[in-house]
Structure formats: C-alpha cells, structure tokens
C-alpha atoms as a PDB file:
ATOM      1  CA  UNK A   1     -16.520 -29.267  -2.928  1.00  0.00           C
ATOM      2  CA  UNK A   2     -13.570 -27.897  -4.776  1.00  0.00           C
ATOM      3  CA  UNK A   3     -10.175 -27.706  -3.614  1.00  0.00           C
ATOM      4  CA  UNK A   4      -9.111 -24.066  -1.601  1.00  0.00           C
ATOM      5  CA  UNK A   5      -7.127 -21.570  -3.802  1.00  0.00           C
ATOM      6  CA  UNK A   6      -3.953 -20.799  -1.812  1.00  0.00           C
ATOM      7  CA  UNK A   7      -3.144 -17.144  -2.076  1.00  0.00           C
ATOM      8  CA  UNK A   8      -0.249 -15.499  -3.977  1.00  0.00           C
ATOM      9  CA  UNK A   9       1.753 -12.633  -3.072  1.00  0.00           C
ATOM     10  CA  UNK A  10       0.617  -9.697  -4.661  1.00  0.00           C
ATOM     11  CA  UNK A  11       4.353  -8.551  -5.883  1.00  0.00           C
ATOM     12  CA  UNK A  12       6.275 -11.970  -6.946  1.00  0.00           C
ATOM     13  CA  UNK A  13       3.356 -14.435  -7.061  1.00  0.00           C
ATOM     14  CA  UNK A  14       5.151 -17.214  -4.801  1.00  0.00           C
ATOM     15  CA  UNK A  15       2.589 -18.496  -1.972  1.00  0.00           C
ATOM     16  CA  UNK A  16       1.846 -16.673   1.327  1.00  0.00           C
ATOM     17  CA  UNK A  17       3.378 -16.996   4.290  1.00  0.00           C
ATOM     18  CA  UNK A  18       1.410 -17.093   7.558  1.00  0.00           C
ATOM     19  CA  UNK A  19       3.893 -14.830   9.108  1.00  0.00           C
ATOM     20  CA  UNK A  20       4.079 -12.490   6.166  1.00  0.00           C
ATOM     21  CA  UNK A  21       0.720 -12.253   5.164  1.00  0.00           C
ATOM     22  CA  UNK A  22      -0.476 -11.201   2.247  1.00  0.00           C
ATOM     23  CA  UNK A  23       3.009 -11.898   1.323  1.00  0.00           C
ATOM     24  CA  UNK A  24       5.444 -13.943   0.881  1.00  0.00           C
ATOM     25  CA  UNK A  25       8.854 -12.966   2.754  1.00  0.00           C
ATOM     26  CA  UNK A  26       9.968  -9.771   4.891  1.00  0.00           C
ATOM     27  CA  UNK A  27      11.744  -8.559   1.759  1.00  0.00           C
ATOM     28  CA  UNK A  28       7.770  -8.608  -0.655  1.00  0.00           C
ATOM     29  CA  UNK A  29       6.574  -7.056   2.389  1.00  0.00           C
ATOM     30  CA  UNK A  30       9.268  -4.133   2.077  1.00  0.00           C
ATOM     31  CA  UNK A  31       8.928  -3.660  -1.520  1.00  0.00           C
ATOM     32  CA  UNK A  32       5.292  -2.548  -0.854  1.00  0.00           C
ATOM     33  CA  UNK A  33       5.975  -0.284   2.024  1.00  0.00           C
ATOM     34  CA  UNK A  34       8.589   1.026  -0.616  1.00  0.00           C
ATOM     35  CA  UNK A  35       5.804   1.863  -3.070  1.00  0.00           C
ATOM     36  CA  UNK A  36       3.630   3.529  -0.695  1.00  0.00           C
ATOM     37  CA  UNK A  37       6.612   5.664   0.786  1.00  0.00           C
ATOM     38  CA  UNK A  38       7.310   6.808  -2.384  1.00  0.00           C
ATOM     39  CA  UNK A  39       3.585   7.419  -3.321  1.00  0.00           C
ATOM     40  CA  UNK A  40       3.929   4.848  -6.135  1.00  0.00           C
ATOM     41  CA  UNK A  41       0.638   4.005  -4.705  1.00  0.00           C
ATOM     42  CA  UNK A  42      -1.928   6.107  -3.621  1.00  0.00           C
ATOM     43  CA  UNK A  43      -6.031   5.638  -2.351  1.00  0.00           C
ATOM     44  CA  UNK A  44      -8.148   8.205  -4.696  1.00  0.00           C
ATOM     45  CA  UNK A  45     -10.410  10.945  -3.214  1.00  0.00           C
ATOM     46  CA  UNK A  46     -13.049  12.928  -3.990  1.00  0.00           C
ATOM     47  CA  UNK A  47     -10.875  16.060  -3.063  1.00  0.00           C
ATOM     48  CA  UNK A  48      -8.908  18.285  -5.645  1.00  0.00           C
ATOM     49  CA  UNK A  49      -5.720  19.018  -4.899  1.00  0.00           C
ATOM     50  CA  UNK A  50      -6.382  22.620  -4.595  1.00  0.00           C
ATOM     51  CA  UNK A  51      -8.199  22.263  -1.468  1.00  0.00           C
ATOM     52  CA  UNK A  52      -5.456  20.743   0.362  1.00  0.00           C
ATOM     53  CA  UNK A  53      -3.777  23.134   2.661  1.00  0.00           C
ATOM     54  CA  UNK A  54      -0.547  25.154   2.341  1.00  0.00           C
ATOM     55  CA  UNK A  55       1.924  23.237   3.712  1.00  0.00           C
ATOM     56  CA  UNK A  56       3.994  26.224   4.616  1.00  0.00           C
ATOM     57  CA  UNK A  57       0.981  26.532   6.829  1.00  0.00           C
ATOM     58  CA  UNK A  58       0.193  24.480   9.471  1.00  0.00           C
ATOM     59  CA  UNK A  59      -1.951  26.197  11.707  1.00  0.00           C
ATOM     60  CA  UNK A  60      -4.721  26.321   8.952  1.00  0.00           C
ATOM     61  CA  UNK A  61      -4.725  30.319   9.308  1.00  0.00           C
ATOM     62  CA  UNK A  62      -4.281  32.333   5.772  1.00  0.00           C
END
C-alpha cells in the first residue's frame, strides 16, 4: 500500500488543520469567505442573467 497524501490548503498550500478544514488557519479560511463575498467566486448556472428578477422588485409582480 502506498503512503496517504495529506491534504493542502487550497489558498497557501501549507497542510490542513483538523480544526480548519480544508484549510489551514482561521485567517485561509477568511480569505475564501472573502472571495465569495465579493463574488470573486461564483457556482455557474444554466440561467441567463436576464431572467433573474428586478431587484427593485421583490414581490415578483411587474
């Protein structure tokens, strides 16, 4: 059997931290939230963003 890979934090690449997990320290952890606040990141969709509603309106009526 080979030896187990120990994981890497996805944003500086120094090993994981059980309490931190998938990274390495609070402040990793924070620089992620960071890029998902700021919509650095984003999950794709099969939507356009023409069908998203007006955000002036929030009741969905037109």
């Amino acid at each position: 059997m080979g030896q187990a890979v120990q994981p890497c934090c996805p944003i500086c690449k120094k090993d994981v931290t059980v309490k931190y997990r998938p990274f390495c320290s609070a402040r990793c952890a924070n620089i992620d939230l960071g890029g998902w606040l700021t919509e650095k990141y984003a999950v794709p969709t099969a939507e356009s963003p023409d069908s998203q509603q007006n955000p002036d309106n929030d009741s969905g009526i037109e």
